[in-house]
N, C-alpha and C. Protein backbone atom coordinates (compact mmCIF):
# COMPACT_ATOMS: atom_id res chain seq x y z
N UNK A 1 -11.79 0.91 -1.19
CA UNK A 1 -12.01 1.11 -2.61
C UNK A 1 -13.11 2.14 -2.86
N UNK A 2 -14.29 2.13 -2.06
CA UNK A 2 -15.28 3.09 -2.38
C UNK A 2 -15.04 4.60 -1.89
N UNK A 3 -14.26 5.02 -1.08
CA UNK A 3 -13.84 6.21 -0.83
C UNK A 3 -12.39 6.54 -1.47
N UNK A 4 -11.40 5.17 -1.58
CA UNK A 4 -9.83 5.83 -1.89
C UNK A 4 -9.67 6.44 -3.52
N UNK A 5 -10.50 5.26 -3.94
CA UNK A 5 -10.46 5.24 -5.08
C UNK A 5 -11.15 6.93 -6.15
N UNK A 6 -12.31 7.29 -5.73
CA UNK A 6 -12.78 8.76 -5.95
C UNK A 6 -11.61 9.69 -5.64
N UNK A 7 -11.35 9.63 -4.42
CA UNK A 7 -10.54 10.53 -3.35
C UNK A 7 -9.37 10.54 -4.27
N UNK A 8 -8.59 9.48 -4.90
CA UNK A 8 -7.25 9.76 -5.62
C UNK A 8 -7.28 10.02 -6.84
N UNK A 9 -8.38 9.99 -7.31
CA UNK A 9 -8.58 10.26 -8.80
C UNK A 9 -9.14 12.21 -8.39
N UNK A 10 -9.60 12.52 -7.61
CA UNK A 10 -10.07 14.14 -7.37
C UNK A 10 -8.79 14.63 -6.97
N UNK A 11 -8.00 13.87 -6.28
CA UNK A 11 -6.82 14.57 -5.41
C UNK A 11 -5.50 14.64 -6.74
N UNK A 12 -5.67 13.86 -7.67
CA UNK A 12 -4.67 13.55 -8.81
C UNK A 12 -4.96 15.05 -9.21
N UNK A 13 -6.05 15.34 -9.75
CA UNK A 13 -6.72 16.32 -10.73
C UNK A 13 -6.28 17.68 -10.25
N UNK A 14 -6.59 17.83 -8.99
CA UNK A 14 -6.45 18.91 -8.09
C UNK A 14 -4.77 19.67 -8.76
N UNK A 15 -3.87 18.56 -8.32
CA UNK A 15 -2.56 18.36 -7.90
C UNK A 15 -2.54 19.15 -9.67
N UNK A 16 -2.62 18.56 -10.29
CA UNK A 16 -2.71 18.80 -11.99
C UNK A 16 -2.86 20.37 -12.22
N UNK A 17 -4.40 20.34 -11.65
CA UNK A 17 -4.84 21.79 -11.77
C UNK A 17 -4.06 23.12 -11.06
N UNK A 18 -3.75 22.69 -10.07
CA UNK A 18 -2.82 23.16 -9.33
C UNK A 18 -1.07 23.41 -10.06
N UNK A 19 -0.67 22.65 -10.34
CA UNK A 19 0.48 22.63 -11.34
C UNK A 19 0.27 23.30 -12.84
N UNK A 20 -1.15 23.10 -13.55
CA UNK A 20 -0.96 24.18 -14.66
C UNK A 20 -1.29 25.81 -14.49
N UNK A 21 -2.17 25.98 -13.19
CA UNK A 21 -1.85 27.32 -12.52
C UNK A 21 -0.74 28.01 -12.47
N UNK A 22 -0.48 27.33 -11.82
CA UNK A 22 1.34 27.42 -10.98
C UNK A 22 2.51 28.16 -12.21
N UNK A 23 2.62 26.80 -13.55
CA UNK A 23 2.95 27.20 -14.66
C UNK A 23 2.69 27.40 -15.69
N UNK A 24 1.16 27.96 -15.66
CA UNK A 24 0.94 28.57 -17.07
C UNK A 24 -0.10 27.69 -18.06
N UNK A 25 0.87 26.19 -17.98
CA UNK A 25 0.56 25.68 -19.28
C UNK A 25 0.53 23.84 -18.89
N UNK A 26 -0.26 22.81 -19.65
CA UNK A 26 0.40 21.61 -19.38
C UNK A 26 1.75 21.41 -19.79
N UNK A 27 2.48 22.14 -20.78
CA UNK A 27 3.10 21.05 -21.18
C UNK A 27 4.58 21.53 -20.23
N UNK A 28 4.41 22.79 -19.39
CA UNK A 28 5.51 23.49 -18.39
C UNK A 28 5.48 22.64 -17.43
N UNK A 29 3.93 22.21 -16.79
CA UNK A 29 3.96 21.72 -15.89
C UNK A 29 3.92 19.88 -15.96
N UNK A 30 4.72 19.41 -16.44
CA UNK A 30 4.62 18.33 -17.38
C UNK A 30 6.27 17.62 -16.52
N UNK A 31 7.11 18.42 -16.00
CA UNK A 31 7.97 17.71 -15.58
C UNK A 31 7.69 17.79 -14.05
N UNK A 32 7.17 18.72 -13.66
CA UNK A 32 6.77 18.86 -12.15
C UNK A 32 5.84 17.66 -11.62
N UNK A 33 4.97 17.44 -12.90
CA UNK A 33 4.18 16.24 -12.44
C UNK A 33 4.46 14.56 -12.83
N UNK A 34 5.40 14.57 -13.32
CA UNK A 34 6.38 13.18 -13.44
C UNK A 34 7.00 13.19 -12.47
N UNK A 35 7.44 14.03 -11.53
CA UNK A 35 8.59 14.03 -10.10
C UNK A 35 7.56 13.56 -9.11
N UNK A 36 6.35 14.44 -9.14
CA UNK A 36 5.35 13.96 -8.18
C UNK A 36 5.04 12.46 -8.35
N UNK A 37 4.46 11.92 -9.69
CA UNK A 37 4.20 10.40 -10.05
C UNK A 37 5.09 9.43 -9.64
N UNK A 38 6.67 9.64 -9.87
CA UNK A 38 7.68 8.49 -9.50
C UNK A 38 7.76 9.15 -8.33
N UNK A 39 7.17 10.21 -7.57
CA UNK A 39 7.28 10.08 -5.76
C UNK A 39 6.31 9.35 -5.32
N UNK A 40 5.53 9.11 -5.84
CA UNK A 40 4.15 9.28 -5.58
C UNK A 40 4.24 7.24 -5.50
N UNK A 41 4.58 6.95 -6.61
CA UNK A 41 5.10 4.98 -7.08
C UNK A 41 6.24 4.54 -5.82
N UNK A 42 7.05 5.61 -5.84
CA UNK A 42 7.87 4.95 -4.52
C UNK A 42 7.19 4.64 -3.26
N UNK A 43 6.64 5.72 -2.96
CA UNK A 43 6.27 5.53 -1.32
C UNK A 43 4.94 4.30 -1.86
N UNK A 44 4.49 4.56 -2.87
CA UNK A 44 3.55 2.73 -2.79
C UNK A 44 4.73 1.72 -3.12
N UNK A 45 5.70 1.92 -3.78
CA UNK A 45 6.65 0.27 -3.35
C UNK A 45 7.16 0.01 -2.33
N UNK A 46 7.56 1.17 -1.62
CA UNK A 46 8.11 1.17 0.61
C UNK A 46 6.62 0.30 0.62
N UNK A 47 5.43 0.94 0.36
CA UNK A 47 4.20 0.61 1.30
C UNK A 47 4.29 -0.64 1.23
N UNK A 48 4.47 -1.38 -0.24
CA UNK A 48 4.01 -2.45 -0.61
C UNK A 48 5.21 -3.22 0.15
N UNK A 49 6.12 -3.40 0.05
CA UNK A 49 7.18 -3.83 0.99
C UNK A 49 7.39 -4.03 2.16
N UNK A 50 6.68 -2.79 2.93
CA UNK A 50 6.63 -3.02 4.23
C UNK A 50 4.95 -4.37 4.91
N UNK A 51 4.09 -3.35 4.12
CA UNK A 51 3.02 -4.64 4.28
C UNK A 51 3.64 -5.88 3.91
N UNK A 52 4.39 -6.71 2.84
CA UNK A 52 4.90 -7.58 3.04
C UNK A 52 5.57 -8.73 4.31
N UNK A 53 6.27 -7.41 4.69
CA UNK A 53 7.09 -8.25 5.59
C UNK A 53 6.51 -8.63 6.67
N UNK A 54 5.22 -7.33 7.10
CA UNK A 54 4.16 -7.42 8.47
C UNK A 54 3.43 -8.88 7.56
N UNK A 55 3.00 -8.89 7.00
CA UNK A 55 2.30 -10.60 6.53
C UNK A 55 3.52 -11.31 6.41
N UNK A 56 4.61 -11.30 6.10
CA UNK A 56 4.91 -12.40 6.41
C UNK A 56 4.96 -12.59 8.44
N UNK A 57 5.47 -11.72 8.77
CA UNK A 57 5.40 -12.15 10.15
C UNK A 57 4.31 -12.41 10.61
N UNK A 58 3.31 -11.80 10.06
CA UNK A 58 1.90 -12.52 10.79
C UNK A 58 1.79 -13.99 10.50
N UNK A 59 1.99 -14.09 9.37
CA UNK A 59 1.73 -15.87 9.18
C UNK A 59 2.81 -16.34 10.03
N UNK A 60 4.28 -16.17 9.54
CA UNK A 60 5.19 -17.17 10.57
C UNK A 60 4.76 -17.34 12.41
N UNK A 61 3.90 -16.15 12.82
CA UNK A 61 3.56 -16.32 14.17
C UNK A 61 2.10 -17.13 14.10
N UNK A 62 1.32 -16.93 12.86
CA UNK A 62 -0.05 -18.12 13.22
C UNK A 62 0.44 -19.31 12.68
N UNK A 63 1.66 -19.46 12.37
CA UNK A 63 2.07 -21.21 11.46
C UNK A 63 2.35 -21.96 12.98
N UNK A 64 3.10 -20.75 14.27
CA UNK A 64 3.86 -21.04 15.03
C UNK A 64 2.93 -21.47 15.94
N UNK A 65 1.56 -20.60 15.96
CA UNK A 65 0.43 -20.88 17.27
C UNK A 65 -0.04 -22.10 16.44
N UNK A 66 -0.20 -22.21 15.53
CA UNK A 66 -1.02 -23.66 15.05
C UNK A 66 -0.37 -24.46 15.13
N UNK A 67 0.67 -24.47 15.18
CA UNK A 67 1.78 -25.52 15.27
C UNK A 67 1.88 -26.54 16.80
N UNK A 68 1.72 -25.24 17.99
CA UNK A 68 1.88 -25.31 18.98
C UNK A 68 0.35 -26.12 19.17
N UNK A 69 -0.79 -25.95 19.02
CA UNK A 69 -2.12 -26.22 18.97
C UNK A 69 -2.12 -27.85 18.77
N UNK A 70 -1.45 -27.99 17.61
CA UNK A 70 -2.05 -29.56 16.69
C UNK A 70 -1.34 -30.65 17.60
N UNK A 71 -0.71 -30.54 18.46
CA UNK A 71 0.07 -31.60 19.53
C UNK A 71 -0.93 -32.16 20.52
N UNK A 72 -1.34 -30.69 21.10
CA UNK A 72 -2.70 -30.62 22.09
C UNK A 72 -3.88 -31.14 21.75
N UNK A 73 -4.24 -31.00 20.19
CA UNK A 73 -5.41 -31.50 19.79
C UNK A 73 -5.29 -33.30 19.89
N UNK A 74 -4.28 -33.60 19.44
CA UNK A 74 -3.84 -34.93 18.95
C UNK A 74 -3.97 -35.66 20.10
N UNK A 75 -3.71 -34.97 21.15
CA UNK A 75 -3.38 -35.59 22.59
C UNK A 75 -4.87 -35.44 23.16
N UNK A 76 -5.62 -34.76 23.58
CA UNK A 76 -6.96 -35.15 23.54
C UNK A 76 -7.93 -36.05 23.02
N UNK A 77 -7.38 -36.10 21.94
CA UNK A 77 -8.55 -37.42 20.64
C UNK A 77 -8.12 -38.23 21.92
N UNK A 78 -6.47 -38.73 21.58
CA UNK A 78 -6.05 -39.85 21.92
C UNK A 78 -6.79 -40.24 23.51
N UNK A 79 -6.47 -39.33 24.69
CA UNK A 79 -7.05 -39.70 25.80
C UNK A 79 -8.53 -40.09 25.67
C-alpha cells in the first residue's frame, strides 16, 4: 500500500498525459483511455481469481495437515 498505491496513481497520470499528447486533446483521448481502464479491471479480475483459487488450495492443504495432526495429538493426551 505505501509504495503501490503512489506508484498507480503517478503511473495513471503519466498514461493520461501521455494520451493527451499523443491526441491533442482530453476529450480525443477519452476513448483510448477507457480501453486501457477495462484492460486495466480485467487483468485485476484474472488476478483476483487466480489468487482465489491459490487460497483456496492453501487452506484445503492446511485443513488437510491439521486434520492429519489432531489424531496424533489426541493419542498422546490419551497415553
Amino acid at each position: 500500500d505505501v509504495i503501490g498505491n503512489p506508484l498507480g496513481e503517478s503511473g495513471g497520470s503519466f498514461i493520461q498525459q501521455l494520451t493527451i499528447i499523443a491526441f491533442g486533446s482530453l476529450a480525443a483521448s477519452t476513448p483510448y483511455l477507457g480501453v486501457f481502464l477495462f484492460g486495466i479491471i480485467g487483468l485485476w479480475m484474472k488476478s483476483s481469481v487466480s489468487l482465489a483459487k491459490e487460497f483456496e488450495e492453501r487452506a484445503s492443504m492446511l485443513a488437510k495437515e491439521t486434520a492429519k495432526q489432531e489424531p496424533e495429538a489426541s493419542e498422546k493426551v490419551q497415553a
